[in-house]
Protein backbone atom coordinates (compact mmCIF):
# COMPACT_ATOMS: atom_id res chain seq x y z
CA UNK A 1 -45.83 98.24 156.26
CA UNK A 2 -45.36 101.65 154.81
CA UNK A 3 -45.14 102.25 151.40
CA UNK A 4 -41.92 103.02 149.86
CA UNK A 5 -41.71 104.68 146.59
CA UNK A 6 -39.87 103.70 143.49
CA UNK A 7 -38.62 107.41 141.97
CA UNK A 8 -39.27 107.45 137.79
CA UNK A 9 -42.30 108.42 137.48
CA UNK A 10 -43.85 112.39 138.16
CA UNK A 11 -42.89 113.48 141.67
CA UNK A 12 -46.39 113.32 143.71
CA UNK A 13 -44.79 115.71 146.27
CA UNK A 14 -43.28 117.91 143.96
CA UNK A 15 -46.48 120.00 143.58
CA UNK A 16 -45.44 120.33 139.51
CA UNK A 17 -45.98 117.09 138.28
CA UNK A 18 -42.13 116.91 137.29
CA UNK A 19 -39.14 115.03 139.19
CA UNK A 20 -36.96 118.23 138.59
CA UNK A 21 -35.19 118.66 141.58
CA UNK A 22 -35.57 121.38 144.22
CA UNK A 23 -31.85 123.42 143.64
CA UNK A 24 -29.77 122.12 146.79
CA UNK A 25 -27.16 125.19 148.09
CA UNK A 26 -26.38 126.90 150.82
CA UNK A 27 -24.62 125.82 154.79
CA UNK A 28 -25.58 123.01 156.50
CA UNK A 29 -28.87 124.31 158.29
CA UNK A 30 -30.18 125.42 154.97
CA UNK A 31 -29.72 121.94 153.73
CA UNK A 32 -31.52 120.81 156.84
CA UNK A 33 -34.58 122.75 156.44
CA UNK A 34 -35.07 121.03 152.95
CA UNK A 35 -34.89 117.91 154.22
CA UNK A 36 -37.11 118.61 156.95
CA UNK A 37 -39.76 120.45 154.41
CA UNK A 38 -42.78 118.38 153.46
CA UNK A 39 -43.07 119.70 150.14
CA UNK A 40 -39.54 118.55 149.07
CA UNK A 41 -39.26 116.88 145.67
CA UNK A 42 -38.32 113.04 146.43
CA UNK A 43 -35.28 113.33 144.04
CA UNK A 44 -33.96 116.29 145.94
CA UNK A 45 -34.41 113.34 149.06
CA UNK A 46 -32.48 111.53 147.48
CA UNK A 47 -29.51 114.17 146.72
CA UNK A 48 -30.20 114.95 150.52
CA UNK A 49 -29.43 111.57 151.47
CA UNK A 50 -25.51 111.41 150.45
CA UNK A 51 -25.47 114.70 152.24
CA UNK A 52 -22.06 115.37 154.08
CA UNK A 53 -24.16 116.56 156.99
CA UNK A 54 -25.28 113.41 159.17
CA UNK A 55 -28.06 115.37 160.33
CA UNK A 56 -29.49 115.82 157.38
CA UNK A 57 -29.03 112.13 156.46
CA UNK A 58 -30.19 111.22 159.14
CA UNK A 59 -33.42 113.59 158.89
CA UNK A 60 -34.01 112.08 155.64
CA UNK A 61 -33.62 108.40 156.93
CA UNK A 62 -36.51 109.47 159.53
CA UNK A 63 -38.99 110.68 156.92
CA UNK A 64 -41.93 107.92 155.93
CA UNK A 65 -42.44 109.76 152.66
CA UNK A 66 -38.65 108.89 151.66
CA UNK A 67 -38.35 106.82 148.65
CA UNK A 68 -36.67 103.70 148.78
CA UNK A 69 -33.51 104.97 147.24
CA UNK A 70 -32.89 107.82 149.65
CA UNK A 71 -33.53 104.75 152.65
CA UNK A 72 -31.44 101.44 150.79
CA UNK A 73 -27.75 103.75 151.05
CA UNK A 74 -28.55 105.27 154.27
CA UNK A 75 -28.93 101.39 155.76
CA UNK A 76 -24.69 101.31 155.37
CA UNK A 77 -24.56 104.56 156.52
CA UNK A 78 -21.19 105.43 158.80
CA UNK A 79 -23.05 107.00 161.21
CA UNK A 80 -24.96 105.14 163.85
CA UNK A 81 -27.70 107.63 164.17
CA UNK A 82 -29.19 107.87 160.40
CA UNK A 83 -29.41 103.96 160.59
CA UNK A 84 -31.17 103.95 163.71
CA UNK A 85 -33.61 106.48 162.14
CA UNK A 86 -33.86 104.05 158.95
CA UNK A 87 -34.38 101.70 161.31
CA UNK A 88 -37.51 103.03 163.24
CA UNK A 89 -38.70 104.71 160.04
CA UNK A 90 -42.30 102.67 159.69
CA UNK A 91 -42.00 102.65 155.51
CA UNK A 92 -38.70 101.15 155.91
CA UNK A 93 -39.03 98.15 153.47
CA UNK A 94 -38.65 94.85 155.07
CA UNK A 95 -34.88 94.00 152.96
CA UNK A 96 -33.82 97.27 154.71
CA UNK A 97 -34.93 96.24 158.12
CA UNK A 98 -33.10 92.52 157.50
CA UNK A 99 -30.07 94.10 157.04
CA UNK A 100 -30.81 96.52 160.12
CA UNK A 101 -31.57 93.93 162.96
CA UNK A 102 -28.06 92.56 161.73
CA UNK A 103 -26.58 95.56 162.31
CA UNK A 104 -23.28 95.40 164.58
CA UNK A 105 -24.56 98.28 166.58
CA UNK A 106 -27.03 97.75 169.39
CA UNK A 107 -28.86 100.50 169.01
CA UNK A 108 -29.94 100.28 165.83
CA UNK A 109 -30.98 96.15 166.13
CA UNK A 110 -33.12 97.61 169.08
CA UNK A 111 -34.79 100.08 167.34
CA UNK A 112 -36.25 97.57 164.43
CA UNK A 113 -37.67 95.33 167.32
CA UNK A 114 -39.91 98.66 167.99
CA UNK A 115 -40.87 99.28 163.51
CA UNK A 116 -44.28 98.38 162.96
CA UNK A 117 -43.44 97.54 159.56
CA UNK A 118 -41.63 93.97 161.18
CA UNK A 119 -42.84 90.98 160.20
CA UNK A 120 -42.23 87.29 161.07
CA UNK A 121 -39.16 87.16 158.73
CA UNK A 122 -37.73 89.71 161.10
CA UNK A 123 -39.28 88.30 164.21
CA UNK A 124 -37.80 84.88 163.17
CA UNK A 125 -33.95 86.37 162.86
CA UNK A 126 -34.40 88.18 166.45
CA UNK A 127 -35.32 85.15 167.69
CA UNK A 128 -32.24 83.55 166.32
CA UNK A 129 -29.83 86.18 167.24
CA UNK A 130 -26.89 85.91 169.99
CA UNK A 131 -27.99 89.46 170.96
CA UNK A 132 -29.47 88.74 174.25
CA UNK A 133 -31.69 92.07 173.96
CA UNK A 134 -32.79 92.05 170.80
CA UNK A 135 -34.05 88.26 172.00
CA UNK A 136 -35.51 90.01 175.41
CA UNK A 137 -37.65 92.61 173.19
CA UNK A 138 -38.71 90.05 170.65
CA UNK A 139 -40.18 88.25 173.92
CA UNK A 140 -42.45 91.37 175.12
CA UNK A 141 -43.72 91.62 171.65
CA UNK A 142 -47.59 91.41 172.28
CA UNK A 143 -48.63 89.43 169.49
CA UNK A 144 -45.88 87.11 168.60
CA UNK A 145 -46.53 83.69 166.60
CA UNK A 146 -47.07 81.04 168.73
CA UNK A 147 -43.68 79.18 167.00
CA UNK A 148 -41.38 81.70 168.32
CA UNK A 149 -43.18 81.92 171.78
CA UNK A 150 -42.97 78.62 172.28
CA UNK A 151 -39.19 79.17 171.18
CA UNK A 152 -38.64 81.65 173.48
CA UNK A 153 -39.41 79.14 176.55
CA UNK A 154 -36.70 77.28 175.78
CA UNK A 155 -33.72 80.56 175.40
CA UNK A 156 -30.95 79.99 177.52
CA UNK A 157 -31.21 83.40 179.03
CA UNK A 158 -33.40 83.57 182.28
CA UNK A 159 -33.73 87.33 181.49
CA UNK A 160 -35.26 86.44 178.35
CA UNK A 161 -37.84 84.00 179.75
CA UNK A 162 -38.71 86.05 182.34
CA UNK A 163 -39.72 88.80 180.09
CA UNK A 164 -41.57 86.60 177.87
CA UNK A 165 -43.60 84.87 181.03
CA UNK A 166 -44.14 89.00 182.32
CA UNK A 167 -45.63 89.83 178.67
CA UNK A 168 -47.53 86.53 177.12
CA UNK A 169 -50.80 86.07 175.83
CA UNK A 170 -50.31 82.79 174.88
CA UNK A 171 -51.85 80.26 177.23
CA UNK A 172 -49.51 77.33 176.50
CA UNK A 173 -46.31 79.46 177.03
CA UNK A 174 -47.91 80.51 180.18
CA UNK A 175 -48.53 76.59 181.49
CA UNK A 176 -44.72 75.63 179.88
CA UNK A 177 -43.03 78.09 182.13
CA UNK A 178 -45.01 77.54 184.95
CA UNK A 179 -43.01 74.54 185.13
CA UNK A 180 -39.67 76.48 184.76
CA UNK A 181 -37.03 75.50 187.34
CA UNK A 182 -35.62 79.53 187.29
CA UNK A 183 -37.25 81.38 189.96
CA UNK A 184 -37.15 84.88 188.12
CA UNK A 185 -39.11 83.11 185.51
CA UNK A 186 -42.03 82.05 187.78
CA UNK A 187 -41.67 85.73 189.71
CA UNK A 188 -42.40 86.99 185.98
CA UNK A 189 -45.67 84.86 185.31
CA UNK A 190 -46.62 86.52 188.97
CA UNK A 191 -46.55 89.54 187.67
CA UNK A 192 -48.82 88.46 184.45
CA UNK A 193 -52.62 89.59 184.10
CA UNK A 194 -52.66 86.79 181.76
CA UNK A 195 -52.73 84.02 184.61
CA UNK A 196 -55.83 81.90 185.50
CA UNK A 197 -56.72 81.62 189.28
CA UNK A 198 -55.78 78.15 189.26
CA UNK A 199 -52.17 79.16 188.00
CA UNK A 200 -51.96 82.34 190.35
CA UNK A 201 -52.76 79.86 193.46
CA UNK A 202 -50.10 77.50 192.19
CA UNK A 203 -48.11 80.72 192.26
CA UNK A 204 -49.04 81.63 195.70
CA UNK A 205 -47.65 77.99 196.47
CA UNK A 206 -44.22 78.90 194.91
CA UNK A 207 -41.42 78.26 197.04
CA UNK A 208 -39.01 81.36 196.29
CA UNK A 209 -40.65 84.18 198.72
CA UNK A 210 -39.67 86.32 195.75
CA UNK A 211 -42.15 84.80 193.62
CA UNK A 212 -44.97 85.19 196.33
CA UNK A 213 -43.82 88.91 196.97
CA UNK A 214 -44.40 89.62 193.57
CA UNK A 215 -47.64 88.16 192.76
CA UNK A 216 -49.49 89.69 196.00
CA UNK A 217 -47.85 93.31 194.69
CA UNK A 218 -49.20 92.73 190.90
CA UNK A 219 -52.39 90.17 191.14
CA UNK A 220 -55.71 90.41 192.80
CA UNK A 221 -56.17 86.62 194.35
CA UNK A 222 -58.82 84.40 195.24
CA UNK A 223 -59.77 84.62 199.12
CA UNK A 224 -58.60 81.22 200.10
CA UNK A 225 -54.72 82.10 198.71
CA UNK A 226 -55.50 85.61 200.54
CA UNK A 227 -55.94 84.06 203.50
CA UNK A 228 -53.05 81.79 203.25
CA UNK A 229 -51.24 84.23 202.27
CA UNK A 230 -51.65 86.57 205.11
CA UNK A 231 -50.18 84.30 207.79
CA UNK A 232 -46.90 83.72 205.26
CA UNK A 233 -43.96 82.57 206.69
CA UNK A 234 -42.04 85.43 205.03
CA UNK A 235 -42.16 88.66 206.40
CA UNK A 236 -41.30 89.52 202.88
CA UNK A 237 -43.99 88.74 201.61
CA UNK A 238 -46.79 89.93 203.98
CA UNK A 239 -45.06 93.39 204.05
CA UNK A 240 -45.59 93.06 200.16
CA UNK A 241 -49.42 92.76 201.13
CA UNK A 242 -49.29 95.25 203.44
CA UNK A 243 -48.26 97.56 200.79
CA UNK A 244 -49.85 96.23 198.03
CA UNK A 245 -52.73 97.92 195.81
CA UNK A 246 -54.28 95.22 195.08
CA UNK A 247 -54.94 93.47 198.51
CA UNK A 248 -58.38 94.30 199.64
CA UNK A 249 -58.75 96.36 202.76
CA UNK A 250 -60.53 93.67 204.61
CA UNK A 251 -56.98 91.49 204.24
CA UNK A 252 -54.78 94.59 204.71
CA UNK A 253 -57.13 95.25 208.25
CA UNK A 254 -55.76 91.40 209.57
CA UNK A 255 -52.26 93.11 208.79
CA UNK A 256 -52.26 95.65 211.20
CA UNK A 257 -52.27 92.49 213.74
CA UNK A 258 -48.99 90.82 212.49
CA UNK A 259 -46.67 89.89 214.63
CA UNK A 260 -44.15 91.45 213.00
CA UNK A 261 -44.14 95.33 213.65
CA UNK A 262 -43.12 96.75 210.60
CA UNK A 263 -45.55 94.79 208.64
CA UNK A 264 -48.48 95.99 211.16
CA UNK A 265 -47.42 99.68 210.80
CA UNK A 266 -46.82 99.16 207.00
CA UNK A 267 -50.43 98.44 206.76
CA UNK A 268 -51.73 100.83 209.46
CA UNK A 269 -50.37 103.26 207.52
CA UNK A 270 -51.00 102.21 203.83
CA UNK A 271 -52.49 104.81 201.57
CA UNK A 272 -53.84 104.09 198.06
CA UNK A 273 -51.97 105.86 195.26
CA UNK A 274 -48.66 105.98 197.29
CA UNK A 275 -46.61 103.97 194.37
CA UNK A 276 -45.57 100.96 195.82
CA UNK A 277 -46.91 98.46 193.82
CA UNK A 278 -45.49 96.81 191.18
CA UNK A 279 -47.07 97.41 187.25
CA UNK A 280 -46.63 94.94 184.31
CA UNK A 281 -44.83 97.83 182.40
CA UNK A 282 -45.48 98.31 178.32
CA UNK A 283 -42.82 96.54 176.52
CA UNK A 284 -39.14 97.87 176.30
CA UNK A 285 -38.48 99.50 172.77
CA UNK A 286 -34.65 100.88 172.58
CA UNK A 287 -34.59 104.02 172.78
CA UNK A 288 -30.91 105.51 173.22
CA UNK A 289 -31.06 107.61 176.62
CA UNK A 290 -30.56 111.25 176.10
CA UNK A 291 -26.92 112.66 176.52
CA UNK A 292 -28.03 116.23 177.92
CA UNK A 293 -30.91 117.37 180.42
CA UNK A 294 -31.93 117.80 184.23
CA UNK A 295 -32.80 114.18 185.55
CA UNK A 296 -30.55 112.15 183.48
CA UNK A 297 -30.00 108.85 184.95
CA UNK A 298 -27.74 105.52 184.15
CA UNK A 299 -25.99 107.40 181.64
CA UNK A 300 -22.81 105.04 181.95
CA UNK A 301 -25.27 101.95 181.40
């Protein structure tokens, strides 16, 4: 975690060796700039952060230099935005961040999933809350105890376990939701690097077609699942091969002989790089889509 400071002593950042303040005047953008400036005294931070300007609360909130009582007030700040940046500030102190992943917005419980500075105190209330999300990041977390993991099998959200099954290390969590009676859980584990061949063939046994789509688009496969595989009964599923980056070309060849025509041109005409397969993707940190821009997408979401 960070380290916040504790104001009383001389100002380290003052360049003086005093805590005299920096004089604080001027409009709004003048007010800015000092609490964007490096070399701000960390008592003037602290004037700075009852500022009427949210932006420069919230520029405050965002610095890692800020002592601890410019960041404690801004935690029950009005507006949304300096808590989130309180929030994802890395020296926030860990009774800040408590409060924080309380908070009744979404946004800013999301953003302490992503703080480095969490710990399992914090990791222990996510996994407790009735925030489905907040529950859903905790799961992608890479290196999560093995008590909440194991936790995490068990959340009544499918969402949830599917994430966690997509993101594990842990190889008990792994063999637990192997055994999961949700299909979108399994279809996650299918999509995990983490597997061992003898749970990716189980996998290439599953039932669901989605759940064999999905592992021959993310997993390379031993040659006897391959080869079952390749004479699926889904035409899902072999068009998944047929497109897949990870099938070798020997299997993809066999494809251009399917019965089924769009699966034989799919992989007659196949060419690596084209984007089709599916990647275990780095885990989801909130991050509040921007309002303004060319190729802004699921703003209503």
């Amino acid at each position: 975690m960070g380290n916040q400071q504790d104001v009383g002593a001389a100002d380290r950042h003052s360049g003086s060796g005093t805590t005299a303040h920096r004089p604080i005047g001027g409009d709004a953008d003048a007010r800015l700039a000092l609490a964007q400036d490096p070399t701000t005294p960390q008592m003037t931070l602290i004037d700075l952060a009852s500022d009427p300007s949210a932006a420069v609360r919230k520029t405050v909130a965002a610095r890692p230099d800020a002592p601890a009582q410019a960041l404690r007030p801004l935690t029950r700040d009005h507006d949304r935005q300096v808590r989130e940046a309180v929030a994802r500030n890395p020296s926030a102190s860990i009774g800040n961040l408590t409060r924080l992943v309380k908070d009744a917005d979404r946004w800013v419980r999301w953003a302490v999933a992503g703080n480095p500075a969490c710990d399992e105190s914090i990791r222990r209330i996510m996994s407790e809350a009735s925030d489905k999300e907040l529950r859903g990041l905790l799961a992608e977390t890479r290196r999560l105890e093995p008590e909440l993991a194991a936790k995490l099998t068990d959340d009544p959200s499918p969402e949830v376990r599917e994430r966690l099954a997509t993101h594990t290390h842990d190889p008990d969590v792994i063999t637990t939701l192997l055994a999961d009676r949700t299909a979108r859980v399994r279809k996650g584990l299918a999509r995990n690097p983490r597997t061992t061949a003898d749970q990716r063939s189980a996998l290439a046994a599953d039932p669901v077609v989605d759940v064999r789509a999905a592992l021959v688009r993310a997993l390379e496969l031993d040659e006897a699942d391959l080869e079952r595989l390749v004479d699926d009964r889904s035409v899902q599923v072999r068009l998944a091969m047929a497109t897949s980056e990870v099938v070798p070309p020997h299997v993809r060849a066999a494809l251009t002989r399917d019965p089924d025509e769009t699966v034989a041109t799919a992989a007659r005409d196949f060419r690596p790089g084209s984007g089709t397969s599916s990647a275990v993707r780095a885990p989801r940190i909130g991050h509040r889509p921007s309002a303004t821009g060319p190729g802004r997408r699921g703003a209503g979401r």
